[in-house]
N, C-alpha and C. Protein backbone atom coordinates (compact mmCIF):
# COMPACT_ATOMS: atom_id res chain seq x y z
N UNK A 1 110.93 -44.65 -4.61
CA UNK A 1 111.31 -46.02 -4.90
C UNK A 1 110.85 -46.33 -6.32
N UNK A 2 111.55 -46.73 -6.75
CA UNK A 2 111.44 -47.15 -8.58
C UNK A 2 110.38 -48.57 -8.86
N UNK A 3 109.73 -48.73 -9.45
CA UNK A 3 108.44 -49.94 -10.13
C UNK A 3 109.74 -50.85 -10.49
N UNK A 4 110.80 -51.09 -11.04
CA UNK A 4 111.53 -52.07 -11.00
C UNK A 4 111.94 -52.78 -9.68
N UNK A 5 112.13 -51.79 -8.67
CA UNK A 5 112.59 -52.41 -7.22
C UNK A 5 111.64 -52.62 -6.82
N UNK A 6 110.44 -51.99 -6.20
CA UNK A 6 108.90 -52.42 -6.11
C UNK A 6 108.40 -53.95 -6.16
N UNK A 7 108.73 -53.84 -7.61
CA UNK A 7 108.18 -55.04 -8.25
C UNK A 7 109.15 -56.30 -7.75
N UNK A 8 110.67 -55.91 -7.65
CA UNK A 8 111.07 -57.04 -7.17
C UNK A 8 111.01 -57.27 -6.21
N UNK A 9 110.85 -56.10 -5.41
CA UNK A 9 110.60 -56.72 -3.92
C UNK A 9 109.14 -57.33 -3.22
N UNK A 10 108.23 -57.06 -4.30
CA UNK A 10 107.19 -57.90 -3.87
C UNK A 10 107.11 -59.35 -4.20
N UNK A 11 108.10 -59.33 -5.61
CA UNK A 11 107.81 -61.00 -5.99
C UNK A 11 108.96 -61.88 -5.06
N UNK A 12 110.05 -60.86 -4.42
CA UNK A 12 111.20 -61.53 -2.96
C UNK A 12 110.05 -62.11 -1.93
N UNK A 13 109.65 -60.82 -1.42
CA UNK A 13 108.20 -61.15 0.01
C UNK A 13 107.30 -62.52 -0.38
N UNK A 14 107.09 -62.77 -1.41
CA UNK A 14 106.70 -64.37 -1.72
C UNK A 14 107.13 -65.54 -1.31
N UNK A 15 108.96 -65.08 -1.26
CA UNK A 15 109.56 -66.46 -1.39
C UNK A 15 109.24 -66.89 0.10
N UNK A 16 109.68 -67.82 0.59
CA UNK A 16 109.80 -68.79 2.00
C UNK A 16 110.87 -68.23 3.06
N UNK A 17 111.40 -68.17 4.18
CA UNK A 17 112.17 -67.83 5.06
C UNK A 17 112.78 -66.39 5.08
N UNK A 18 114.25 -66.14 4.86
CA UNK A 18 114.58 -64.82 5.14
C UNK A 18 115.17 -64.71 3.45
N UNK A 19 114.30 -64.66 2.71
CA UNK A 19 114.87 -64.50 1.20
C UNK A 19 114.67 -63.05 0.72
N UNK A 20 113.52 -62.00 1.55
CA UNK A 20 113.34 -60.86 1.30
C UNK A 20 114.58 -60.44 2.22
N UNK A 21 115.09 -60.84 3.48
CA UNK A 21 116.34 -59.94 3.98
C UNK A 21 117.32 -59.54 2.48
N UNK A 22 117.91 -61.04 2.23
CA UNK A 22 118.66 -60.98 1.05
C UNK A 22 118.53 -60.33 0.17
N UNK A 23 117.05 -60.24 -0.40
CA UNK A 23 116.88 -58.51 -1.53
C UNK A 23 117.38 -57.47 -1.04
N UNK A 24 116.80 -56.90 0.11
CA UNK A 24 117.23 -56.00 0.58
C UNK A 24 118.38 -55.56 0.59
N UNK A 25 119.07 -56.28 1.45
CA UNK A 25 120.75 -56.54 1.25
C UNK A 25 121.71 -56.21 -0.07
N UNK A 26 121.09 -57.30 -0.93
CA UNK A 26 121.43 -57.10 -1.96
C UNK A 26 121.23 -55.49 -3.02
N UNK A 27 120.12 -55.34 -2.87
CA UNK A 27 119.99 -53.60 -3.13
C UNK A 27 120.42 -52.38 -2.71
N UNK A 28 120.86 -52.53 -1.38
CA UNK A 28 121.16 -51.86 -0.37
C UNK A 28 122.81 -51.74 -1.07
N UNK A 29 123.33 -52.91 -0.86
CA UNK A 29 124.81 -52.37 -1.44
C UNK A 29 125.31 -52.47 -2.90
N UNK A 30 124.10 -52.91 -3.81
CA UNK A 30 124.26 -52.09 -5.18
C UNK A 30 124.49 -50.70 -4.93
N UNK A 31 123.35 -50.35 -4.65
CA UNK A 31 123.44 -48.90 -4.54
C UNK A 31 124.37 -48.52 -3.82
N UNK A 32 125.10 -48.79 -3.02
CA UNK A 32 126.37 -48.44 -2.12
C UNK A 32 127.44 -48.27 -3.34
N UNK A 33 127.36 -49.32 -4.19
CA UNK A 33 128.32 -49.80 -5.06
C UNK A 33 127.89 -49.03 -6.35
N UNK A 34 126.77 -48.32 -6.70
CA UNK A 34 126.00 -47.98 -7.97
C UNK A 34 126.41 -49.00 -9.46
N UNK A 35 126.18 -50.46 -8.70
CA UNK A 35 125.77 -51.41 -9.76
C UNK A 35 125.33 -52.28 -9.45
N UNK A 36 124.89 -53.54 -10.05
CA UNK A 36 123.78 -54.73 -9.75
C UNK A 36 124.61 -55.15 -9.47
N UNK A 37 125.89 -55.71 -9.80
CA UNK A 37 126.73 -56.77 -9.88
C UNK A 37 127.12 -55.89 -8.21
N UNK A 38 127.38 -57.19 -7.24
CA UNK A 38 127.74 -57.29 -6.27
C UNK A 38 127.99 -58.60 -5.37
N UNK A 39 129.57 -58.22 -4.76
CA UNK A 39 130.30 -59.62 -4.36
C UNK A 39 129.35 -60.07 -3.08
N UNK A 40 128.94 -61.17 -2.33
CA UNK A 40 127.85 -60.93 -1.08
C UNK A 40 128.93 -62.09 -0.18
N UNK A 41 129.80 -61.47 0.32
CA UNK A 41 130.36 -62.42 1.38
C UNK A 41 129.55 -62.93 2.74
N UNK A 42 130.06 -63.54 3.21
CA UNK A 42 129.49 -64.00 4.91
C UNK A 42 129.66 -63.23 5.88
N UNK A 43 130.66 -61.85 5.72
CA UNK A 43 130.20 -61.31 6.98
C UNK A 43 128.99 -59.91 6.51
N UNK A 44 129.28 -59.78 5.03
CA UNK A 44 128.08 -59.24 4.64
C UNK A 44 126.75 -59.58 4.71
N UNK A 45 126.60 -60.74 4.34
CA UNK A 45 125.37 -61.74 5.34
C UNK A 45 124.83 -61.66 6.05
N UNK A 46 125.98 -61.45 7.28
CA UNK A 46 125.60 -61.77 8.37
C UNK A 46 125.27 -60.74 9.29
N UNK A 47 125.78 -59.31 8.77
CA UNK A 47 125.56 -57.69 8.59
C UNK A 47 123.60 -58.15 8.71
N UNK A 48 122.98 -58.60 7.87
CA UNK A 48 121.69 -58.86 7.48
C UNK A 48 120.76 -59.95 7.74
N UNK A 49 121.25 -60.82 9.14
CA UNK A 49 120.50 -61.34 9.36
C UNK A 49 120.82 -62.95 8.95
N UNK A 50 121.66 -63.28 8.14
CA UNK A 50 121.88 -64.13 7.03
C UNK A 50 122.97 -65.25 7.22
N UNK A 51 122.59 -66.24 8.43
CA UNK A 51 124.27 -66.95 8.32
C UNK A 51 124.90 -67.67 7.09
N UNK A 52 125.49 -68.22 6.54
CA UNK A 52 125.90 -68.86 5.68
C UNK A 52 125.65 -69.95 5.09
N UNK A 53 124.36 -70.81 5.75
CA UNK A 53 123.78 -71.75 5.29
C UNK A 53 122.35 -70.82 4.26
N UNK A 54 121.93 -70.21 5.27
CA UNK A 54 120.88 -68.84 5.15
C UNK A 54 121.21 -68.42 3.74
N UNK A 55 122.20 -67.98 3.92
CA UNK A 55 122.45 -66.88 2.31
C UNK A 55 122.58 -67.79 1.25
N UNK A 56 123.32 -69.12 1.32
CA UNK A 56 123.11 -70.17 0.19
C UNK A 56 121.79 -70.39 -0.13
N UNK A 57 120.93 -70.92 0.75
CA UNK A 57 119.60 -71.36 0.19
C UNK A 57 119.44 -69.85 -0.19
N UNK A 58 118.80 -69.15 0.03
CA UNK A 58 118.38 -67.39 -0.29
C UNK A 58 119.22 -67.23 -1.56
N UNK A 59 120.21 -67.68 -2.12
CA UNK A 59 120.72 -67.46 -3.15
C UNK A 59 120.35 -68.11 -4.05
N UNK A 60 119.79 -69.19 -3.67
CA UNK A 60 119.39 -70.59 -4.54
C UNK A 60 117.54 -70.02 -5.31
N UNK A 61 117.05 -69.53 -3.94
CA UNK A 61 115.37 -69.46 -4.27
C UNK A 61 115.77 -68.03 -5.38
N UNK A 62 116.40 -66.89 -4.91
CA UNK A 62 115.91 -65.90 -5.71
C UNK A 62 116.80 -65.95 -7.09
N UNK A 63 117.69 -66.92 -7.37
CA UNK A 63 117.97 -67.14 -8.70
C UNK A 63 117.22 -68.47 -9.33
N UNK A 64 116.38 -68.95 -8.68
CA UNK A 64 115.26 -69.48 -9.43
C UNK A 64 114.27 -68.83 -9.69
N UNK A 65 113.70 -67.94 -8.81
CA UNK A 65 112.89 -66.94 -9.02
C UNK A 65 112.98 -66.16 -10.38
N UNK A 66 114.07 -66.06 -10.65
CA UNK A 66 114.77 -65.33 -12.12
C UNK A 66 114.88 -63.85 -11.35
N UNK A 67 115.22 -63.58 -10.36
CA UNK A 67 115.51 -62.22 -9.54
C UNK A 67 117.04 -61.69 -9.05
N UNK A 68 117.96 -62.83 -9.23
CA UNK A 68 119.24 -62.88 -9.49
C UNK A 68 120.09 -63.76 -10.95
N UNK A 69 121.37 -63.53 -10.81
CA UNK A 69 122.28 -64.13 -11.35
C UNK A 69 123.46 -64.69 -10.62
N UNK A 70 123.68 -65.79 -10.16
CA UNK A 70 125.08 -65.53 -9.37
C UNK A 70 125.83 -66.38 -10.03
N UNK A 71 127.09 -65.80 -9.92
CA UNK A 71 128.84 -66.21 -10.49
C UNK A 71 129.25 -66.18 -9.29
N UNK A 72 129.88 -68.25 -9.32
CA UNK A 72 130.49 -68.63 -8.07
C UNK A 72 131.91 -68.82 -8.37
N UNK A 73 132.45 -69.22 -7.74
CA UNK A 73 134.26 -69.49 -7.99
C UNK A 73 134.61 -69.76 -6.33
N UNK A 74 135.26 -70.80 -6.61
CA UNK A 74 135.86 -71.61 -5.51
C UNK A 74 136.49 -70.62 -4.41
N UNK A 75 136.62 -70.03 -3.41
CA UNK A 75 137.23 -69.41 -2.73
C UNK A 75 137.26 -67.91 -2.59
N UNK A 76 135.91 -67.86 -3.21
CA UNK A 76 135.62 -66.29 -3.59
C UNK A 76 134.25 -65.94 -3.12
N UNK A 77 133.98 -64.87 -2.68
CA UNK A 77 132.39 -64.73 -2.51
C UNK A 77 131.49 -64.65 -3.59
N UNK A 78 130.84 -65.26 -3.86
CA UNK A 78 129.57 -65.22 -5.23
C UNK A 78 129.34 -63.23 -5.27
N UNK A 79 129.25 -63.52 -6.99
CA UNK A 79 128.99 -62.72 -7.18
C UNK A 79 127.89 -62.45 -7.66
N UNK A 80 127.19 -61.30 -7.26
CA UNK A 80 125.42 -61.75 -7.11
C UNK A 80 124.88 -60.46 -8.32
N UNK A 81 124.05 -61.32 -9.42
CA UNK A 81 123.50 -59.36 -10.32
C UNK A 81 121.91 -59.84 -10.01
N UNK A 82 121.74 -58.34 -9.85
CA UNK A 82 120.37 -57.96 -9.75
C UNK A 82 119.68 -57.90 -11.02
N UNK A 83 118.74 -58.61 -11.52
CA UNK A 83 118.07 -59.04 -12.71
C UNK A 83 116.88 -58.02 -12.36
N UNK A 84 116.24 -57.37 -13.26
CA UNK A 84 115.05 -56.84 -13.46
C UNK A 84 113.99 -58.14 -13.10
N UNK A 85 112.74 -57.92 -12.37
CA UNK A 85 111.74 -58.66 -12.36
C UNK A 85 111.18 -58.82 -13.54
N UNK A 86 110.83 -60.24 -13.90
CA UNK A 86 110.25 -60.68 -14.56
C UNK A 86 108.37 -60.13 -15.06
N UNK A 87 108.38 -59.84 -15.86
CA UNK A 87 106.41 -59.77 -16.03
C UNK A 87 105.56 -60.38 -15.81
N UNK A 88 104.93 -60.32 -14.62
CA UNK A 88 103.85 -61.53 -14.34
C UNK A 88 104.07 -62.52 -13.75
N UNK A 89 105.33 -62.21 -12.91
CA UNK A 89 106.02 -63.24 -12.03
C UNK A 89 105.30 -62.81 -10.78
């Protein structure tokens, strides 16, 4: 396991409710995909634990966290990038 994922996944395990599922998730099918940038629909979600109220907030904390990026668009699943952890976060 790489000190970049490490690191983000300890400063995820911080946040409040199921916001570390969502890392996971989210890493899990980068690497499926071999890139950060990844679309995270609702039944992908929900693959993880994650209903659709769930994955909004979880989307909300870890792009405040500075641990995502997401690009929304009306009728589309957000598209979610995996940001390097921050230093000292």
């Amino acid at each position: 396991m790489s000190l970049v994922l490490l690191d983000w996944l300890m400063i995820a395990a911080q946040l409040p409710g199921k916001f570390l599922h969502l890392g996971v998730a989210l890493w899990a099918i980068g690497q499926m995909h071999n890139s950060r940038a990844v679309p995270l629909s609702n039944i992908t979600s929900l693959r993880f634990g994650l209903d659709r109220n769930a994955k909004y907030r979880a989307l909300a904390w870890l792009e405040e966290a500075g641990l995502i990026s997401v690009e929304r668009k009306a009728g589309h699943a957000p598209l979610v990038t995996i940001l390097e952890a921050r230093s000292g976060s």
